[in-house]
Structure formats: structure tokens, C-alpha cells
PDB file of N, CA and C in Angstrom:
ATOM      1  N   UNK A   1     192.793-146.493 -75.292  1.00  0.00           N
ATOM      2  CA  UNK A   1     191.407-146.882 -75.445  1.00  0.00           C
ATOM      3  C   UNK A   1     191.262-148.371 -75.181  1.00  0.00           C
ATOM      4  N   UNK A   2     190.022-148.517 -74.605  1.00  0.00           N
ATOM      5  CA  UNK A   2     189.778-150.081 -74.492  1.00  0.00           C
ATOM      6  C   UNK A   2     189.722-151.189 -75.999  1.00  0.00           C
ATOM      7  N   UNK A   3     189.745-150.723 -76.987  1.00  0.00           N
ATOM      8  CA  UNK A   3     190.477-151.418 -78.231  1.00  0.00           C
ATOM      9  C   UNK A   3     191.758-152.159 -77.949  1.00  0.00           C
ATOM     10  N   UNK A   4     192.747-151.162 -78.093  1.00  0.00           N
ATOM     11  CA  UNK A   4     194.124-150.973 -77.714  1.00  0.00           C
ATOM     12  C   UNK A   4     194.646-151.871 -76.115  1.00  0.00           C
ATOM     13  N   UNK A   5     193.891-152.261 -75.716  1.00  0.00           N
ATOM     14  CA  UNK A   5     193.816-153.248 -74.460  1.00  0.00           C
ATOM     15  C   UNK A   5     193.418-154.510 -74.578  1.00  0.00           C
ATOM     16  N   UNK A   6     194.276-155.575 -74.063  1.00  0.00           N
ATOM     17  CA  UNK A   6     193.922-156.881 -74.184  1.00  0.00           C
ATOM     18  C   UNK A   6     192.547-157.306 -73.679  1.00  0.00           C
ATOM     19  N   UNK A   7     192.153-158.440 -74.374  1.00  0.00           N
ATOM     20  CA  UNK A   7     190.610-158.472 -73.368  1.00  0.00           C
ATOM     21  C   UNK A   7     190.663-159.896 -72.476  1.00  0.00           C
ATOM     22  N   UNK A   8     190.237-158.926 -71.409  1.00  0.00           N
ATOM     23  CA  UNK A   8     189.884-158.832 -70.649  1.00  0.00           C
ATOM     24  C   UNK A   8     189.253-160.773 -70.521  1.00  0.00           C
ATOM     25  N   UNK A   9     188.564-160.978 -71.161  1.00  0.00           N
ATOM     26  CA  UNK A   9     188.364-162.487 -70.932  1.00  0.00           C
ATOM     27  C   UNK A   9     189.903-163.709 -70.691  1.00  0.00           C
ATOM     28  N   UNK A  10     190.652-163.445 -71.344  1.00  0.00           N
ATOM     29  CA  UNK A  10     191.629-163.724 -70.664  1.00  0.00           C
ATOM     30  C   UNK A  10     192.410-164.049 -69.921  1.00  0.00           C
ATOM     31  N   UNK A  11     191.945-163.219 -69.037  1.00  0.00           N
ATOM     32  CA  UNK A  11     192.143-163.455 -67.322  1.00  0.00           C
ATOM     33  C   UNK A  11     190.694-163.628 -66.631  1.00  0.00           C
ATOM     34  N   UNK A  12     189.803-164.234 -67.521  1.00  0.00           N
ATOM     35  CA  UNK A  12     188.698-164.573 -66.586  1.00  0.00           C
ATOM     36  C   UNK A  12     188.396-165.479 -65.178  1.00  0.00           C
ATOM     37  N   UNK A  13     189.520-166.385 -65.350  1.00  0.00           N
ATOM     38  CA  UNK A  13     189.209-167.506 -63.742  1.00  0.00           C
ATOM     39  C   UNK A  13     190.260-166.359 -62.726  1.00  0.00           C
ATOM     40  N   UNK A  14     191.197-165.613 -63.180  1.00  0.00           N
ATOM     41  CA  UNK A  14     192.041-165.073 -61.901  1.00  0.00           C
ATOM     42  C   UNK A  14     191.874-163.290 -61.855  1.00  0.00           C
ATOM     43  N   UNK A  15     190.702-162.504 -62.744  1.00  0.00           N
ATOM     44  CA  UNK A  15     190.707-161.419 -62.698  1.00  0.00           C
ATOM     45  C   UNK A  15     190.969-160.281 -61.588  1.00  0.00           C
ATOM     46  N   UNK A  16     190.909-160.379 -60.257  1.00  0.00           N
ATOM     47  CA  UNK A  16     191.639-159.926 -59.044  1.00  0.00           C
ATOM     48  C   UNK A  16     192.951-160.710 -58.743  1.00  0.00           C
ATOM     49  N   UNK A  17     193.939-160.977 -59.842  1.00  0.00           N
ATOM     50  CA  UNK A  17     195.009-161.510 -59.827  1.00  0.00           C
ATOM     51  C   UNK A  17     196.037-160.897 -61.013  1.00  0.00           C
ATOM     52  N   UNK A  18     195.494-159.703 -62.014  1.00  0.00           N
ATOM     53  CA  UNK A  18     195.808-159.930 -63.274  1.00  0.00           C
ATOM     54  C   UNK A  18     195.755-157.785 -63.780  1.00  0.00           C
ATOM     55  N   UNK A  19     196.436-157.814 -64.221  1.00  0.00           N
ATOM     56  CA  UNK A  19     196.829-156.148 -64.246  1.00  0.00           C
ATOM     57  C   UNK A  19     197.053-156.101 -65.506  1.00  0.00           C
ATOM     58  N   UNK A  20     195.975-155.775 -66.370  1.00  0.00           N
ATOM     59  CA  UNK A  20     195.859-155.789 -68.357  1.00  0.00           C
ATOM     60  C   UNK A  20     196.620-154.641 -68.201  1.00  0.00           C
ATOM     61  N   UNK A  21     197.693-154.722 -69.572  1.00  0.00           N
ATOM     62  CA  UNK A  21     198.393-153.483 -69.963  1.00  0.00           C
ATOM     63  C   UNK A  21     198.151-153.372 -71.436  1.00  0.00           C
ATOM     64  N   UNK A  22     198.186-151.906 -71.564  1.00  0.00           N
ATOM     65  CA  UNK A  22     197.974-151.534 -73.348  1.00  0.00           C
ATOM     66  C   UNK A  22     198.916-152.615 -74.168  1.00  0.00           C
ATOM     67  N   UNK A  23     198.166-152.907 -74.982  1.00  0.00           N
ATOM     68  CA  UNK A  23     198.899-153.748 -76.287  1.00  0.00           C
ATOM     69  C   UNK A  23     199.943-153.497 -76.738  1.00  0.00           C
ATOM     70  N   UNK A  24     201.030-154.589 -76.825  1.00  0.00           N
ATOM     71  CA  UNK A  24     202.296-153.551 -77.733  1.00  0.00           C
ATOM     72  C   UNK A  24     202.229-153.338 -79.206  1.00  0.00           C
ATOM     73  N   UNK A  25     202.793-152.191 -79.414  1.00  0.00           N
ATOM     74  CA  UNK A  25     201.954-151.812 -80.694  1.00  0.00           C
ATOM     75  C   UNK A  25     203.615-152.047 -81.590  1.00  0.00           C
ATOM     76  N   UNK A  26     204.297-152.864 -81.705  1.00  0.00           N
ATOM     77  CA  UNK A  26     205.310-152.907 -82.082  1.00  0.00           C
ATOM     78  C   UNK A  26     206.584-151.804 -82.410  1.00  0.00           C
ATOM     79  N   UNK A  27     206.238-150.984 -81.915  1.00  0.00           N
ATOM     80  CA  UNK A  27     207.108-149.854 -81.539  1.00  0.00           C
ATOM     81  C   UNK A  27     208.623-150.474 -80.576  1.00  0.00           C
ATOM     82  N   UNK A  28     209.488-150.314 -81.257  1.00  0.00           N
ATOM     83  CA  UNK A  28     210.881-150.668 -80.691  1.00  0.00           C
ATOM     84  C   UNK A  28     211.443-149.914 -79.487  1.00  0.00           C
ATOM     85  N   UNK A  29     211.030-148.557 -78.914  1.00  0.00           N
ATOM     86  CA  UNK A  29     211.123-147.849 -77.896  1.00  0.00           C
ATOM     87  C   UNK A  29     210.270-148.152 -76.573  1.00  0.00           C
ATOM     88  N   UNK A  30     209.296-148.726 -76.799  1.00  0.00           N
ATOM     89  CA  UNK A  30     208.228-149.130 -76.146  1.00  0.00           C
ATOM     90  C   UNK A  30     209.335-150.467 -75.183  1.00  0.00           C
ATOM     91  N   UNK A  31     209.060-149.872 -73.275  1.00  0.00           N
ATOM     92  CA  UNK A  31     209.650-150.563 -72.515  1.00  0.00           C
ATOM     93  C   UNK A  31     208.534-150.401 -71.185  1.00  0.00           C
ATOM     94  N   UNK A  32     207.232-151.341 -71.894  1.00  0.00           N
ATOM     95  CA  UNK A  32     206.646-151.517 -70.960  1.00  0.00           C
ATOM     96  C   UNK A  32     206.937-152.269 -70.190  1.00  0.00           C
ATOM     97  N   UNK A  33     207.602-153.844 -70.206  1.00  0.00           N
ATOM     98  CA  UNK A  33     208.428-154.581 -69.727  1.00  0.00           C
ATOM     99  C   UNK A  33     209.153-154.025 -68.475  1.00  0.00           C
ATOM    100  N   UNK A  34     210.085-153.348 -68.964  1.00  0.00           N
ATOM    101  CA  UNK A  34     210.682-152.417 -67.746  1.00  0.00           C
ATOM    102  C   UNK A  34     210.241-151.988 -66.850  1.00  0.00           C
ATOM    103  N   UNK A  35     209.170-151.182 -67.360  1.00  0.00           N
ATOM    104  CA  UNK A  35     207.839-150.548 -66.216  1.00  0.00           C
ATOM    105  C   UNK A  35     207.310-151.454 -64.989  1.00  0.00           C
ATOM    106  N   UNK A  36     207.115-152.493 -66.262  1.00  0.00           N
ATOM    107  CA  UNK A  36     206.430-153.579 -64.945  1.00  0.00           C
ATOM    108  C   UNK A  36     207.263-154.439 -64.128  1.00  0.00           C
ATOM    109  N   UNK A  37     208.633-154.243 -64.858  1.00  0.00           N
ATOM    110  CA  UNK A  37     209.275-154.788 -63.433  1.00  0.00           C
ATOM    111  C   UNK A  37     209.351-154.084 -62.368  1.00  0.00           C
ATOM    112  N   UNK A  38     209.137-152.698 -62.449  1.00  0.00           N
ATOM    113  CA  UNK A  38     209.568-151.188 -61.372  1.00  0.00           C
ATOM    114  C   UNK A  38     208.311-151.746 -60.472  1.00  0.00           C
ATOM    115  N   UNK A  39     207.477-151.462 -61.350  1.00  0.00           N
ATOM    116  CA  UNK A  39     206.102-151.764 -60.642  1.00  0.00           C
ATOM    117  C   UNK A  39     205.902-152.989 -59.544  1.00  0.00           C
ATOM    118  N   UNK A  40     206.726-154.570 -60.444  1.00  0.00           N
ATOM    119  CA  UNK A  40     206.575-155.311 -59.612  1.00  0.00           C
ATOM    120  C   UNK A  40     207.333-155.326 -58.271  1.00  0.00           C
ATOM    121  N   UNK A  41     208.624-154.669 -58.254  1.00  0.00           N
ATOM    122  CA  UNK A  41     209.733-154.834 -57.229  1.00  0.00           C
ATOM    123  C   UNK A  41     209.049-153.797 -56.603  1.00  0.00           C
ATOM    124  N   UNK A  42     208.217-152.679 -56.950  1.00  0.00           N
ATOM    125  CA  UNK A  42     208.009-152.006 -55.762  1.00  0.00           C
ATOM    126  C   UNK A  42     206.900-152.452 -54.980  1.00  0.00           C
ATOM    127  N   UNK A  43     206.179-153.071 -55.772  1.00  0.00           N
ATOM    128  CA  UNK A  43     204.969-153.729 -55.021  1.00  0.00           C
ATOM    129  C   UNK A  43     206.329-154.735 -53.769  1.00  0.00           C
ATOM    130  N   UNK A  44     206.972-155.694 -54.264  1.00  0.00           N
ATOM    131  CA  UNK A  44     207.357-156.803 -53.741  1.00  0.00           C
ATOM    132  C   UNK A  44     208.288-155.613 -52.258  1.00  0.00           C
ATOM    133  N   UNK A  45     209.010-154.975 -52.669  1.00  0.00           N
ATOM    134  CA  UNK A  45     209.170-154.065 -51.397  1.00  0.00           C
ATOM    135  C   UNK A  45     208.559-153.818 -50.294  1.00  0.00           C
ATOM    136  N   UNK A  46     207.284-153.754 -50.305  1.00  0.00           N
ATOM    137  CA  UNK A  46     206.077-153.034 -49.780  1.00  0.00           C
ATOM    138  C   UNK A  46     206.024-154.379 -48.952  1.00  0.00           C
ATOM    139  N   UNK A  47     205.900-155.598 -49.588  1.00  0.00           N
ATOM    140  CA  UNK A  47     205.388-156.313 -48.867  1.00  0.00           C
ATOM    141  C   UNK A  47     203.860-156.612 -48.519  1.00  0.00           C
ATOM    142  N   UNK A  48     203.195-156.413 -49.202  1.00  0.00           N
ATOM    143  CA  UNK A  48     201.663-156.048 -48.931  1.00  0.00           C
ATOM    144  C   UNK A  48     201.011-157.499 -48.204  1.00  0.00           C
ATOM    145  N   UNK A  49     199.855-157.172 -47.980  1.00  0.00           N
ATOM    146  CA  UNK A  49     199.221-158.316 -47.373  1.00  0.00           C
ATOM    147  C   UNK A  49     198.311-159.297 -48.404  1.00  0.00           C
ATOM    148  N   UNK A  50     198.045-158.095 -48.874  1.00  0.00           N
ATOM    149  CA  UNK A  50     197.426-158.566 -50.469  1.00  0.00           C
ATOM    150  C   UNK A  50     197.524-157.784 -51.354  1.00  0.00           C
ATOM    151  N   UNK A  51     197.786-158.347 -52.844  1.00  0.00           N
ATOM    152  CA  UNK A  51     198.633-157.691 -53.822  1.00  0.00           C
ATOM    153  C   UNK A  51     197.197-157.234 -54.189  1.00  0.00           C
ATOM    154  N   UNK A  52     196.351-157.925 -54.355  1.00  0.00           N
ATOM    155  CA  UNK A  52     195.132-157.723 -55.211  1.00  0.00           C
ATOM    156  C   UNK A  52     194.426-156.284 -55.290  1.00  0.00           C
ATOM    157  N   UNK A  53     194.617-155.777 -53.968  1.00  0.00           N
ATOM    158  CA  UNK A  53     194.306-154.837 -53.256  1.00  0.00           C
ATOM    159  C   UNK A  53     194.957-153.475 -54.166  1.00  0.00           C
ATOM    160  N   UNK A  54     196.080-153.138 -54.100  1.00  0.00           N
ATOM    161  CA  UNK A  54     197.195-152.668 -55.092  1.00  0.00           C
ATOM    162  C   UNK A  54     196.966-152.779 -56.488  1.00  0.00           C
ATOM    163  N   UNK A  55     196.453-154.122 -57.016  1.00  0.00           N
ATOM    164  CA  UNK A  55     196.085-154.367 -58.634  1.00  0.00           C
ATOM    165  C   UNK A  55     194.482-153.202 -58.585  1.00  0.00           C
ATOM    166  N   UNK A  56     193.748-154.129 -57.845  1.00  0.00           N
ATOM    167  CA  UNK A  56     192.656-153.227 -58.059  1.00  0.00           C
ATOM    168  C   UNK A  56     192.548-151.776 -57.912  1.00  0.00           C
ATOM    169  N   UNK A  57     193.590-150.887 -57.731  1.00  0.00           N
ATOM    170  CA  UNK A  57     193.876-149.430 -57.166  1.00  0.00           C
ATOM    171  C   UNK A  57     194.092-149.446 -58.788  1.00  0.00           C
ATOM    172  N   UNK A  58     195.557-149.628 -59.322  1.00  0.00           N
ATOM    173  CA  UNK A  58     195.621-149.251 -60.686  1.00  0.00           C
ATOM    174  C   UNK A  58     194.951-150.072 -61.663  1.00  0.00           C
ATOM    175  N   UNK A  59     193.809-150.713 -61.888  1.00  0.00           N
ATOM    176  CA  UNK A  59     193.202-151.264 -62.691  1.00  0.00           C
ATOM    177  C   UNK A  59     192.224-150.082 -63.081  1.00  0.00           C
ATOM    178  N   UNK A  60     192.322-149.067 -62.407  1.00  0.00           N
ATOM    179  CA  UNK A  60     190.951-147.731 -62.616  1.00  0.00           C
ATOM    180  C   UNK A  60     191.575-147.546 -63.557  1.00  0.00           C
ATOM    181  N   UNK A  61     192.975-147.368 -64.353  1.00  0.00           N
ATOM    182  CA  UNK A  61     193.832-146.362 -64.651  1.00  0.00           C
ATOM    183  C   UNK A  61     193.801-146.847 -66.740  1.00  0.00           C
ATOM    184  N   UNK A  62     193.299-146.579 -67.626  1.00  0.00           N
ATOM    185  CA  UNK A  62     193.767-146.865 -68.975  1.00  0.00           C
ATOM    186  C   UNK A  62     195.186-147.728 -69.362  1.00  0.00           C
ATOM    187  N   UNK A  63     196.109-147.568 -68.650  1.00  0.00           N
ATOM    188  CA  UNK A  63     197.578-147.771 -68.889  1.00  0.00           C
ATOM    189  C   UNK A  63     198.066-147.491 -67.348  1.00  0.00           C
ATOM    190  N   UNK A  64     197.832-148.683 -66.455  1.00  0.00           N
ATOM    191  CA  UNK A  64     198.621-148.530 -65.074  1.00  0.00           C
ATOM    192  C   UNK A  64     199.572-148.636 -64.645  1.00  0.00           C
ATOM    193  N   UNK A  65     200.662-149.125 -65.628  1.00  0.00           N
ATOM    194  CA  UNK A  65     202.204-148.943 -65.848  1.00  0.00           C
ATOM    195  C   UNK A  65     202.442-146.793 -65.487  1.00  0.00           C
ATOM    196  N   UNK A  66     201.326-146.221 -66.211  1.00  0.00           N
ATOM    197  CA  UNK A  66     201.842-144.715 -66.950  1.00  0.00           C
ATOM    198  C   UNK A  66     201.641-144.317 -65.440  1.00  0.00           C
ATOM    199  N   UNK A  67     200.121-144.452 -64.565  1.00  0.00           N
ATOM    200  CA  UNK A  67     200.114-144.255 -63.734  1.00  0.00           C
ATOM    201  C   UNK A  67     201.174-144.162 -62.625  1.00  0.00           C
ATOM    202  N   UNK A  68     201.711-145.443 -62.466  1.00  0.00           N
ATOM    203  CA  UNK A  68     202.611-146.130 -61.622  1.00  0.00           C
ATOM    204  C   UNK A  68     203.544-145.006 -61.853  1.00  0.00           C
ATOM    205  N   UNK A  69     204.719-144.996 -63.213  1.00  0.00           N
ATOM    206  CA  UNK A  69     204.670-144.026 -62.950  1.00  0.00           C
ATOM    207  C   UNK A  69     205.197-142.610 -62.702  1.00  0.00           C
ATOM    208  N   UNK A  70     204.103-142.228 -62.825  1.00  0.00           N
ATOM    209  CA  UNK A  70     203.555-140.672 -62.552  1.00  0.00           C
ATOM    210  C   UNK A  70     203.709-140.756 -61.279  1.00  0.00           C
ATOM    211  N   UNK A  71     203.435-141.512 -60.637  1.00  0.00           N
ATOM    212  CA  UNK A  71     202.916-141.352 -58.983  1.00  0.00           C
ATOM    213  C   UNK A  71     204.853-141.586 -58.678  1.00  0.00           C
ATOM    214  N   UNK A  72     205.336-142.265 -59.058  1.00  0.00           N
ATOM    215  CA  UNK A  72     206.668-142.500 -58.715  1.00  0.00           C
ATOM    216  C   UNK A  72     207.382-141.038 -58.841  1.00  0.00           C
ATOM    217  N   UNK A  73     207.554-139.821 -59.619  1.00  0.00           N
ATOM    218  CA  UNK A  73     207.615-138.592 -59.981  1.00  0.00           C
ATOM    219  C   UNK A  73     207.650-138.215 -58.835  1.00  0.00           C
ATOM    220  N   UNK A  74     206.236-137.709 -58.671  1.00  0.00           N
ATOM    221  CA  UNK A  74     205.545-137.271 -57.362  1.00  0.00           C
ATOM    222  C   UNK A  74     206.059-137.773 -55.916  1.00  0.00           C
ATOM    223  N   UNK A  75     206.037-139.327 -56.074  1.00  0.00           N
ATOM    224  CA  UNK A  75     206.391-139.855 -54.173  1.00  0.00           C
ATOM    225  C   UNK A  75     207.088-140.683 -54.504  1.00  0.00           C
ATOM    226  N   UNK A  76     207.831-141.488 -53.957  1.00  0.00           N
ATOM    227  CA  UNK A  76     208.793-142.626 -54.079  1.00  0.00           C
ATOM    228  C   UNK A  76     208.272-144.222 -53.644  1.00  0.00           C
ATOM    229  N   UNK A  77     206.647-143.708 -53.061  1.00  0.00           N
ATOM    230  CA  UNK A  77     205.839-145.222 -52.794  1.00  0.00           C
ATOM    231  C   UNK A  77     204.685-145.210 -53.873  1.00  0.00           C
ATOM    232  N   UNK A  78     203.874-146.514 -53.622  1.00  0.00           N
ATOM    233  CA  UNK A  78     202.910-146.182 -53.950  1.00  0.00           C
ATOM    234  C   UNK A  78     201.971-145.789 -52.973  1.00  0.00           C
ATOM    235  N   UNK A  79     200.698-145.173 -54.135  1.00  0.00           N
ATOM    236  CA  UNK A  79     199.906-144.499 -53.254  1.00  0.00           C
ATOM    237  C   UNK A  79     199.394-145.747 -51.832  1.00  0.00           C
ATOM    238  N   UNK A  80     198.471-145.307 -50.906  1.00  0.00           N
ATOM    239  CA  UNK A  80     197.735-145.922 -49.977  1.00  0.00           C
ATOM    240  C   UNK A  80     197.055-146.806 -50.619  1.00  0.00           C
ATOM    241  N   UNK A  81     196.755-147.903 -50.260  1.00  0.00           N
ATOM    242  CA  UNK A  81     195.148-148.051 -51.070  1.00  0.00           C
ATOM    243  C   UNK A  81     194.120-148.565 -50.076  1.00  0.00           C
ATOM    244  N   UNK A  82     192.838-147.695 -49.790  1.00  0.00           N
ATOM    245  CA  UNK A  82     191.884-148.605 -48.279  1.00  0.00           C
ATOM    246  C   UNK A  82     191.997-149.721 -48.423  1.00  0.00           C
ATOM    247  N   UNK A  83     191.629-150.634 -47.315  1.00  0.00           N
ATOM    248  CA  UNK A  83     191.380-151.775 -47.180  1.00  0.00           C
ATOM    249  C   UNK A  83     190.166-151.922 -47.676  1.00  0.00           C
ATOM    250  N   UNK A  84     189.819-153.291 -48.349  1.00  0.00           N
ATOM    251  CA  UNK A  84     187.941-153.687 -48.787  1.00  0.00           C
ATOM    252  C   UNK A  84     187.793-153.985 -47.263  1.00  0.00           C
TER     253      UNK A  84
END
């Protein structure tokens, strides 16, 4: 839930720069950390032209780490994302 999520003001001067993840809820199993390194090296793989592009794809998502992924399960990239 958007509670459970950092806000968002935060990242107000770089918000197409900035990928909010659920709060850690102090749970010792909890390796969101991890996630987001998967996330970042696969972005950095890709090579993109613009990352922002990619942020704004999983920014739809509650928890875009969980997304990430799910989609990793499924395919070994990430999804497409159109060009703006």
C-alpha cells in the first residue's frame, strides 16, 4: 500500500531519476537490497539509452523490485518498454 511506501516528496527535484521501494519493515529475511542490485546490473547490461524510460515502466508496479522479478521467472530480460 501507498502507506508502506516512502514518500514520494523525497525525490522531488529528480523524480524520473528515482525508483521508491516498499519500506523495510525490519524483517531480517527481507533482501530487497539484493533485488535491486539484480535489477540494477540488469538494467546496466542492457545498456539502455535512457534508464528513466525503464524506471518509469516499473514505477506502475506497488513493489517494482517483486515485479522485476516475476518478469525475470518468465524471460531472462526485461520487458520492452516504448519509447516517449
Amino acid at each position: 500500500s501507498s502507506s508502506e511506501r516512502l514518500n514520494p516528496n523525497v525525490v522531488h527535484l529528480q523524480p524520473e531519476n528515482s525508483l521508491i521501494l516498499p519500506k523495510w519493515d525490519g524483517n531480517d529475511d527481507d533482501n530487497t537490497l539484493v533485488e535491486l542490485v539484480a535489477f540494477l546490473k540488469n538494467v546496466a547490461e542492457k545498456s539502455p539509452e535512457d534508464v528513466r524510460q525503464i524506471l518509469s515502466y516499473y514505477k506502475q508496479f506497488s513493489d517494482p523490485l517483486e515485479n522485476f522479478r516475476d518478469s525475470q521467472r518468465k524471460l531472462p530480460e526485461l520487458p520492452e518498454v516504448p519509447s516517449a
